[in-house]
N, C-alpha and C. Protein backbone atom coordinates (compact mmCIF):
# COMPACT_ATOMS: atom_id res chain seq x y z
N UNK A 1 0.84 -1.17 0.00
CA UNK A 1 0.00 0.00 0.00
C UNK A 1 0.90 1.24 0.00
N UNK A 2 1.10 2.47 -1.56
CA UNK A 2 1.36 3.29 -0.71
C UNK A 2 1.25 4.41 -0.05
N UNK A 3 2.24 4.89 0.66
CA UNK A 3 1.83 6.01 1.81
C UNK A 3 1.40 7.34 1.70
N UNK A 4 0.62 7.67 1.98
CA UNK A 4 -0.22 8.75 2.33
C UNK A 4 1.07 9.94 1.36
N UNK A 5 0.80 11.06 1.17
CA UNK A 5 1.74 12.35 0.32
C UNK A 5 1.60 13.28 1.77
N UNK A 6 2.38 13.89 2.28
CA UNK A 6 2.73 14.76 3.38
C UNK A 6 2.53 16.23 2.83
N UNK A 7 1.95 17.06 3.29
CA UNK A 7 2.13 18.09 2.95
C UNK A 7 3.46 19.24 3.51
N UNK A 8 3.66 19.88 2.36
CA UNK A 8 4.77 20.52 2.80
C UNK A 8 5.02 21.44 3.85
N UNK A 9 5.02 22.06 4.52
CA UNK A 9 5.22 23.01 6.04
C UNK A 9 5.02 24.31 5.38
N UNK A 10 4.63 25.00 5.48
CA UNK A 10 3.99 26.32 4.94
C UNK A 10 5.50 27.31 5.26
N UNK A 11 6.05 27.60 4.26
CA UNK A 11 7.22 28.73 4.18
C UNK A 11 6.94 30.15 3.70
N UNK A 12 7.00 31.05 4.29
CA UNK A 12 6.42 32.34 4.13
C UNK A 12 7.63 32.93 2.95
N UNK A 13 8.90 32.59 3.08
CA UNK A 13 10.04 33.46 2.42
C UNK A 13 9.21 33.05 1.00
N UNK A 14 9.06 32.02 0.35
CA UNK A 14 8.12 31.53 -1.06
C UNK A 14 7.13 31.46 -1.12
N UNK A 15 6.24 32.56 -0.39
CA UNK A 15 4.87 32.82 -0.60
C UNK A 15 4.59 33.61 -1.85
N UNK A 16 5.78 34.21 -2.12
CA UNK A 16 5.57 35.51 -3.27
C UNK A 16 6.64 34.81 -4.68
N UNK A 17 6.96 33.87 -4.80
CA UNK A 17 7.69 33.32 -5.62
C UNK A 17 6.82 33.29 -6.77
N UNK A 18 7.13 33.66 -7.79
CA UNK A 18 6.09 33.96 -8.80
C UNK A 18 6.90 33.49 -10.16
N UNK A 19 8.16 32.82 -9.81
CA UNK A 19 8.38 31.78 -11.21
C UNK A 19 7.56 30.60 -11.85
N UNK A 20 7.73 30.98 -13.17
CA UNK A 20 6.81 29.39 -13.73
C UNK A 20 7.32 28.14 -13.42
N UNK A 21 6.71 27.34 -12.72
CA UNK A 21 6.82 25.84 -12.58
C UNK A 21 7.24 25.26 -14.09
N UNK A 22 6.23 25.36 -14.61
CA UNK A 22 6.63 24.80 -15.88
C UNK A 22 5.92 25.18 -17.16
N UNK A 23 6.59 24.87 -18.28
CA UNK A 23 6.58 25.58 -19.54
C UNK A 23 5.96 24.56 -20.42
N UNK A 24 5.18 25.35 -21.55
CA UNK A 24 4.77 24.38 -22.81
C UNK A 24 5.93 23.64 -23.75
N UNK A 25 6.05 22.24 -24.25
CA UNK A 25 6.94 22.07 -24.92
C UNK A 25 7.52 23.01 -26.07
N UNK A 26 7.02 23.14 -26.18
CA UNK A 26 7.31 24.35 -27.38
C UNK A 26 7.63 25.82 -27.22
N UNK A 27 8.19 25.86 -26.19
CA UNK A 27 8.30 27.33 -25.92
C UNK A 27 10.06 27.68 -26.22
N UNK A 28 10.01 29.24 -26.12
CA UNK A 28 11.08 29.39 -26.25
C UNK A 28 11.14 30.67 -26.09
N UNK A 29 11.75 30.48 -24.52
CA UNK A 29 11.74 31.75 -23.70
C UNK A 29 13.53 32.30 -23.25
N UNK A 30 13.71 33.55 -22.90
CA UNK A 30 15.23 34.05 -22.55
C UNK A 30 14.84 34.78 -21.03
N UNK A 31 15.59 33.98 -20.15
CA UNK A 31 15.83 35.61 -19.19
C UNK A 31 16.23 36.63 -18.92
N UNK A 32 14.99 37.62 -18.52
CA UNK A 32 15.81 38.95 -18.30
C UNK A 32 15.18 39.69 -17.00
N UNK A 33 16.11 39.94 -16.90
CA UNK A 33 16.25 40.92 -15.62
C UNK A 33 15.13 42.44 -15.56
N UNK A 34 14.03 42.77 -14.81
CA UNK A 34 13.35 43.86 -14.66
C UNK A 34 13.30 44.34 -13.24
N UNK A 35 12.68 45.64 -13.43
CA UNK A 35 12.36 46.23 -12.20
C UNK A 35 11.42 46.01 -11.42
N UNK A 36 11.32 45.31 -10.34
CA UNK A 36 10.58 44.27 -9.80
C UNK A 36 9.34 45.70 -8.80
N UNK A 37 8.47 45.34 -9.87
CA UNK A 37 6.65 46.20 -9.45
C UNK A 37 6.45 45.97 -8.26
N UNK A 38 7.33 44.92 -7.14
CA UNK A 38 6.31 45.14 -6.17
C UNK A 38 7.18 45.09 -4.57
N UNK A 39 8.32 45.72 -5.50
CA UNK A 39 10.02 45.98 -4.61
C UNK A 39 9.46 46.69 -3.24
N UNK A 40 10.84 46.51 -2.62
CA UNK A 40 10.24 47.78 -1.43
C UNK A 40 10.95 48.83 -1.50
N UNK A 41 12.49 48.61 -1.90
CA UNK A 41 12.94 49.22 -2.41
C UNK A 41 13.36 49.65 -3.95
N UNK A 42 13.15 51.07 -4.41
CA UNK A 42 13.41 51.54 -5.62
C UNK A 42 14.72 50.57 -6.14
N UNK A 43 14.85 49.98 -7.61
CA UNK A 43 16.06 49.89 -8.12
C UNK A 43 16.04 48.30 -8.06
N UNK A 44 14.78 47.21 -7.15
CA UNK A 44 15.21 45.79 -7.37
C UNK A 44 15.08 45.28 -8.47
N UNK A 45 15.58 44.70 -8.78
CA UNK A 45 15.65 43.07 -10.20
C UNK A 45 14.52 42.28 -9.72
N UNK A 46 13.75 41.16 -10.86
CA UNK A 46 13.79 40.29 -10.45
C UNK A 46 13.86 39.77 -12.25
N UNK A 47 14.24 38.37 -11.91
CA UNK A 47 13.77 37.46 -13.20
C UNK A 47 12.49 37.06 -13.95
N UNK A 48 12.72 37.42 -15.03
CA UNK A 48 11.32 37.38 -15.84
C UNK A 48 12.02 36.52 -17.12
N UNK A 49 10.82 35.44 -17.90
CA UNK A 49 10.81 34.85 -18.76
C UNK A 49 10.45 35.99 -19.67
N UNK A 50 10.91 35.78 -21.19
CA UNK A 50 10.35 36.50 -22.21
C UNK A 50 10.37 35.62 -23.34
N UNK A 51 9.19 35.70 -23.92
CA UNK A 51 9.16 34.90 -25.02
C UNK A 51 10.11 35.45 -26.55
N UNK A 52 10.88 34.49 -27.22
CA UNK A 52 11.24 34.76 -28.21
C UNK A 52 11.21 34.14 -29.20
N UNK A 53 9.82 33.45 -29.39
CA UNK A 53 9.36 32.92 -30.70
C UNK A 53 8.99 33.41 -31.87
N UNK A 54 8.46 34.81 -31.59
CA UNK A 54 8.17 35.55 -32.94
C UNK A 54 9.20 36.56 -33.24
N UNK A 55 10.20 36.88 -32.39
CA UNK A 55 10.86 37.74 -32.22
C UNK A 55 12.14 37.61 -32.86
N UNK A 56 12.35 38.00 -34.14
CA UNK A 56 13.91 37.42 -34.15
C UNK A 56 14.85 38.35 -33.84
N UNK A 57 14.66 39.54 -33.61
CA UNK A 57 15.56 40.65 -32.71
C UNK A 57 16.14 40.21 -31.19
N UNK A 58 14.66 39.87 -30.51
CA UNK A 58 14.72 39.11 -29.13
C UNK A 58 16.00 37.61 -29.36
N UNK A 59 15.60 36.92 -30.37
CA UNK A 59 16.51 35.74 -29.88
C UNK A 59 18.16 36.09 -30.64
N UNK A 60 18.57 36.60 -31.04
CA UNK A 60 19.67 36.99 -31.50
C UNK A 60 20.04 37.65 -30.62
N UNK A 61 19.71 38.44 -29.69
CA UNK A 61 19.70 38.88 -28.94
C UNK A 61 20.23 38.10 -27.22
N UNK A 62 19.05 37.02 -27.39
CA UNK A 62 19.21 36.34 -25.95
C UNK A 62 20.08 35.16 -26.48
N UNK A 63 20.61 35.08 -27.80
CA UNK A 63 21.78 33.80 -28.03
C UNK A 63 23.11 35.25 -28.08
N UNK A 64 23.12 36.23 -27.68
CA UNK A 64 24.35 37.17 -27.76
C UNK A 64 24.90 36.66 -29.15
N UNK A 65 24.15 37.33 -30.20
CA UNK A 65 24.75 37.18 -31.39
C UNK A 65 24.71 38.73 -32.17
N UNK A 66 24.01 39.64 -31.07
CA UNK A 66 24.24 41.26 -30.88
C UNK A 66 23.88 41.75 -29.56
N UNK A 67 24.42 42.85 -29.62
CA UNK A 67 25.03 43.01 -28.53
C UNK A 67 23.38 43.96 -27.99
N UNK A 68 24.17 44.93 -27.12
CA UNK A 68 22.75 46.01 -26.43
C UNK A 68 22.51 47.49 -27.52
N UNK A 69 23.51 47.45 -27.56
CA UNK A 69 23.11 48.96 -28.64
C UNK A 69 22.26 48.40 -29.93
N UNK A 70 22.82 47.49 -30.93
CA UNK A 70 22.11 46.62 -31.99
C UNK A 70 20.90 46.36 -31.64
N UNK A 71 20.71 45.92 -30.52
CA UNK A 71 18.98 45.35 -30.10
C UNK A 71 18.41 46.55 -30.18
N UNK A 72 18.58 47.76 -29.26
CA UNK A 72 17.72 48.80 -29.56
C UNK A 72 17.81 49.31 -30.81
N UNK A 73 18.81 49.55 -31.52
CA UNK A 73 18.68 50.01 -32.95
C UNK A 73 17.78 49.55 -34.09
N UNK A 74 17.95 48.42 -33.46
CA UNK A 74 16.48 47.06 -34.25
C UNK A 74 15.85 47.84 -33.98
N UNK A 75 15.32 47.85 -32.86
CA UNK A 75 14.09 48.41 -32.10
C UNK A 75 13.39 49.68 -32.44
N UNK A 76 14.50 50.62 -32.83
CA UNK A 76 14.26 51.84 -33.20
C UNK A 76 13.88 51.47 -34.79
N UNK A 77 14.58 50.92 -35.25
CA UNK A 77 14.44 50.79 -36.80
C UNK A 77 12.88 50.33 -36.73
N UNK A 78 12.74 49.28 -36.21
CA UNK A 78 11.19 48.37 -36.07
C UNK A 78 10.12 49.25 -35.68
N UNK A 79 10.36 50.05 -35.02
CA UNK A 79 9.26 50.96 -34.91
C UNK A 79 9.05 52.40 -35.43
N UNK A 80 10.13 52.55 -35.90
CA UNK A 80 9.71 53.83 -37.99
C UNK A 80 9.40 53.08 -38.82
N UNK A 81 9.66 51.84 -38.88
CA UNK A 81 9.02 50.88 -40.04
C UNK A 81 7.53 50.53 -39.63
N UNK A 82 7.54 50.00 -38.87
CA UNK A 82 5.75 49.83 -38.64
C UNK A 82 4.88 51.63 -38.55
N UNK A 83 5.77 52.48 -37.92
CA UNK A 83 4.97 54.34 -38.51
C UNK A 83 4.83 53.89 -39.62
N UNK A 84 5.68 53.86 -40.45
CA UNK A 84 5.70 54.72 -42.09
C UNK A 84 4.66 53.47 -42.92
N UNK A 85 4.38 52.14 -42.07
CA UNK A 85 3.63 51.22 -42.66
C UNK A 85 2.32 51.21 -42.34
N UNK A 86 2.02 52.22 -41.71
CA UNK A 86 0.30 52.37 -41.41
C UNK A 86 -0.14 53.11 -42.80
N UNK A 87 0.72 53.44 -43.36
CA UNK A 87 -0.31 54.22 -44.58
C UNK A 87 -0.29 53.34 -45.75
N UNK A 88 -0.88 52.41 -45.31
CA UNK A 88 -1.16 51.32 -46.72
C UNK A 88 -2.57 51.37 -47.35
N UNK A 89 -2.89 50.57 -47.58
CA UNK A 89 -4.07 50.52 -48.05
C UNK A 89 -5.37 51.71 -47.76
N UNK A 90 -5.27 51.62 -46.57
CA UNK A 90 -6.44 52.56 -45.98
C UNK A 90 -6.04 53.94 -46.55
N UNK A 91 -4.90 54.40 -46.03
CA UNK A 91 -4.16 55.57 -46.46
C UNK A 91 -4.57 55.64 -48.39
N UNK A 92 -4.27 54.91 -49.39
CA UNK A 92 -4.70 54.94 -50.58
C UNK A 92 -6.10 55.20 -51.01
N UNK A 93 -6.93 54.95 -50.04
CA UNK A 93 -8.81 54.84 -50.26
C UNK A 93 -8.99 56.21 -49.95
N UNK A 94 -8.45 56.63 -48.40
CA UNK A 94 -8.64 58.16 -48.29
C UNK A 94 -8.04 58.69 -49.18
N UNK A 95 -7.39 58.55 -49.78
CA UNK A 95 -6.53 59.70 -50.60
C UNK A 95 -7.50 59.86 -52.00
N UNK A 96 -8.10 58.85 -52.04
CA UNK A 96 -8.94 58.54 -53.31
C UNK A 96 -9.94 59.82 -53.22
N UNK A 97 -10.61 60.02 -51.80
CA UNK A 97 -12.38 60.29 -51.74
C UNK A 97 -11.23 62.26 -51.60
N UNK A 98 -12.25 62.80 -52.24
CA UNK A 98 -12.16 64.64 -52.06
C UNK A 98 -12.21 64.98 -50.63
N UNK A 99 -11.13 65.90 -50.21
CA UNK A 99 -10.63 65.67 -48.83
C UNK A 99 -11.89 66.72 -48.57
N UNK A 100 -12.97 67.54 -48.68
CA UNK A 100 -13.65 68.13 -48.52
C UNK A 100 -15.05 67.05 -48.39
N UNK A 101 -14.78 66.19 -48.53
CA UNK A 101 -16.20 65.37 -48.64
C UNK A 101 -16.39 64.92 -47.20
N UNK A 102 -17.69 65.10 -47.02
CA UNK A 102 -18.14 65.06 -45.45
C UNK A 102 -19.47 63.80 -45.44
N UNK A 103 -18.79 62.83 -43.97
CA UNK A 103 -19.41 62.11 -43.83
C UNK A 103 -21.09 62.18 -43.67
N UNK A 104 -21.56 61.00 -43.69
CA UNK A 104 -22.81 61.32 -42.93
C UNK A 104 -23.49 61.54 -41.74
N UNK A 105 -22.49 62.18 -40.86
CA UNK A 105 -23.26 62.77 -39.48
C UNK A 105 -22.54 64.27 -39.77
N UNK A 106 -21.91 64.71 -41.26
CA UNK A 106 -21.72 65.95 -41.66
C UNK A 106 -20.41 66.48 -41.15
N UNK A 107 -19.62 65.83 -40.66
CA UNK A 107 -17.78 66.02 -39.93
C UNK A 107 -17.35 65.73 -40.98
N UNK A 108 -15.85 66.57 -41.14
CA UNK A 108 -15.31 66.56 -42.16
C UNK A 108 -14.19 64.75 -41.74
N UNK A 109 -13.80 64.19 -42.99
CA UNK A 109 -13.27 62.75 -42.71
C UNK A 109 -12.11 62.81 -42.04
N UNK A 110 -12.08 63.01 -40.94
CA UNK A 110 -10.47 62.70 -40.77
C UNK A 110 -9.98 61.15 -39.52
N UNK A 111 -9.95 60.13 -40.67
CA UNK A 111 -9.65 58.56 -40.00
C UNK A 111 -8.56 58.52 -39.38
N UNK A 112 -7.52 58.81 -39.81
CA UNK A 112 -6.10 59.16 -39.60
C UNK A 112 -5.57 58.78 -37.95
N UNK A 113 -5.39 57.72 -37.74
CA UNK A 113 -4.80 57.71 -36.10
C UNK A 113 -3.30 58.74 -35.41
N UNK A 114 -3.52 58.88 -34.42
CA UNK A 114 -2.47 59.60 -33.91
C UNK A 114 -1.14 59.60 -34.61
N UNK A 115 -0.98 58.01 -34.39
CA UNK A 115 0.53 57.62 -34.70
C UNK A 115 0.50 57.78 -35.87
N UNK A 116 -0.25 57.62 -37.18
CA UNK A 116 0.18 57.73 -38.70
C UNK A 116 0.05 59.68 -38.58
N UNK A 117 -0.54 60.12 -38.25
CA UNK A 117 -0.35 61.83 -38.50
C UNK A 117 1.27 62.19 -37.67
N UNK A 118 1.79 61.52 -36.34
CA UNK A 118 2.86 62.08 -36.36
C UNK A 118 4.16 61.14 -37.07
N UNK A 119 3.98 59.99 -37.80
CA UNK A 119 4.37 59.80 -38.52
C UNK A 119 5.24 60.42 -39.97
């Protein structure tokens, strides 16, 4: 017969332990270091998983195959490329209709999101 499972003794220091037990086979995560939200003091770390499956900036990155300046430069690059890529399609239809032409609750059209006007 066997024996009964014991429960473990209740430890307060790993009450707040907030690492994943465990992961999907298929994952493919890097650690990194953040500023831990619920510190007592300003300035702590803690470890965080980050996924880098869609990311190929992220895993070149977490295999150090570039360095820290390169990652943000990606980064910077990656995000004037996705600005200057909001004016696709939609951007072509407005451009089509007479910029004076007014909807039907009588406002003049302006679809245009934040980010593509300071774009």
């Amino acid at each position: 017969m066997p024996r009964a499972k014991r429960r473990k003794p209740y430890d307060p220091a790993g009450a707040h332990d907030r690492c994943a037990q465990d992961l999907p086979f298929n994952a493919e995560v890097a650690t990194v270091d953040v500023d831990d939200p619920l510190a007592l003091e300003p300035g702590e770390k803690i470890v965080a998983f980050r996924s880098i499956r869609n990311d190929p900036l992220g895993r070149l990155h977490a295999h150090r195959l570039i360095d820290d300046t390169q990652y943000r430069s990606g980064r910077a690059f990656q995000n004037d490329w996705q600005k200057a890529e909001r004016g696709g399609y939609d951007a072509r239809i407005r451009r089509s209709r007479p910029a004076t032409q007014a909807d039907h609750r009588g406002a003049a059209p302006d679809d245009a999101a934040p980010q593509s006007r300071r774009a």
